[in-house]
Protein backbone atom coordinates (compact mmCIF):
# COMPACT_ATOMS: atom_id res chain seq x y z
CA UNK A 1 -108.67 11.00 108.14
CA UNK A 2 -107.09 10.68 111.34
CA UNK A 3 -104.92 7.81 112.62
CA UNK A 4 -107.60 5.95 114.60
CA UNK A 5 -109.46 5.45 110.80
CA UNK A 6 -107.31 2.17 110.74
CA UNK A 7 -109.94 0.90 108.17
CA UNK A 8 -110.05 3.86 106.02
CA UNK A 9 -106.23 4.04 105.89
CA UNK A 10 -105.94 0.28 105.13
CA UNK A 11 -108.32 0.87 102.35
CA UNK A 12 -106.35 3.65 100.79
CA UNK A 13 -103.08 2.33 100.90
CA UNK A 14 -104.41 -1.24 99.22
CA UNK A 15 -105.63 1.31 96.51
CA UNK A 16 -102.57 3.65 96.18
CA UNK A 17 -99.93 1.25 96.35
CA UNK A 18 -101.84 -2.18 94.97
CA UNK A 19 -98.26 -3.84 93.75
CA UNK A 20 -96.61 -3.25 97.71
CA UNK A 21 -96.98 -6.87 100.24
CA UNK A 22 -98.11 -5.36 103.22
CA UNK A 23 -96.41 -8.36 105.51
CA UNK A 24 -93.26 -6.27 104.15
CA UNK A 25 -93.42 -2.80 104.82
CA UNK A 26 -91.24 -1.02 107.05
CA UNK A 27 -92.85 0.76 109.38
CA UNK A 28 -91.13 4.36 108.51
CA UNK A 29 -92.32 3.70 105.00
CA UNK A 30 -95.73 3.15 106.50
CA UNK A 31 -95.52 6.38 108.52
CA UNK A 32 -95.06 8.28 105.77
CA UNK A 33 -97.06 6.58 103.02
CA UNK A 34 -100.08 7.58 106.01
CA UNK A 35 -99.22 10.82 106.18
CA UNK A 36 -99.35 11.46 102.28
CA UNK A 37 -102.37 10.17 102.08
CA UNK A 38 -104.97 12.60 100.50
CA UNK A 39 -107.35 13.63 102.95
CA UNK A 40 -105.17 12.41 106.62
CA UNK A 41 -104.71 15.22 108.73
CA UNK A 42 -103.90 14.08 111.76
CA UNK A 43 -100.65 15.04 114.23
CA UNK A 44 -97.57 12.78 113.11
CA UNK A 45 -96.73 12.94 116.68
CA UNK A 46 -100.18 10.72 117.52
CA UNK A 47 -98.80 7.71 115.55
CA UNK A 48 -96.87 4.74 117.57
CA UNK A 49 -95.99 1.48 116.76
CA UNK A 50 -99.41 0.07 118.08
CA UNK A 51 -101.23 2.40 115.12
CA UNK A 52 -99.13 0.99 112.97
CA UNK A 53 -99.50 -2.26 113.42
CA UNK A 54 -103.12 -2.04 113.38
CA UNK A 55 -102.91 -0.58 109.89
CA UNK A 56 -100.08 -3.12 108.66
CA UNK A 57 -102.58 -5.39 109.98
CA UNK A 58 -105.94 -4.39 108.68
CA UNK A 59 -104.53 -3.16 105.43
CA UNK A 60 -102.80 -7.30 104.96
CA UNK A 61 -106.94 -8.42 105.77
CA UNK A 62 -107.51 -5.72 102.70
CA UNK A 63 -105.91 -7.27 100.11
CA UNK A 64 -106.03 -11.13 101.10
């Protein structure tokens, strides 16, 4: 999984961490809740804000 798989990670993280409100993440827990993800192997360095958003965003669509 790399960090363009904004789907894919949304999906996981509704599944890992189904009791967390995505509106209210902080963005260096999202970082690293990505990153510990089984199966993400992607540079840390490639993530930015934008990314992150995207995933906050996609992942809010997941469980609504």
């Amino acid at each position: 999984m790399k960090w363009t798989d904004v789907q894919e990670i949304a999906i996981a993280l509704a599944e890992k961490h189904s009791d967390v409100d995505p509106r209210g993440i902080r963005f260096t827990d999202l970082y690293n809740w990505v990153r510990d993800l089984e199966g993400f192997d992607d540079d840390p360095k490639r993530s930015g804000e934008k990314i992150l958003e995207a995933i906050q965003a996609a992942w809010i669509e997941e469980v609504e």
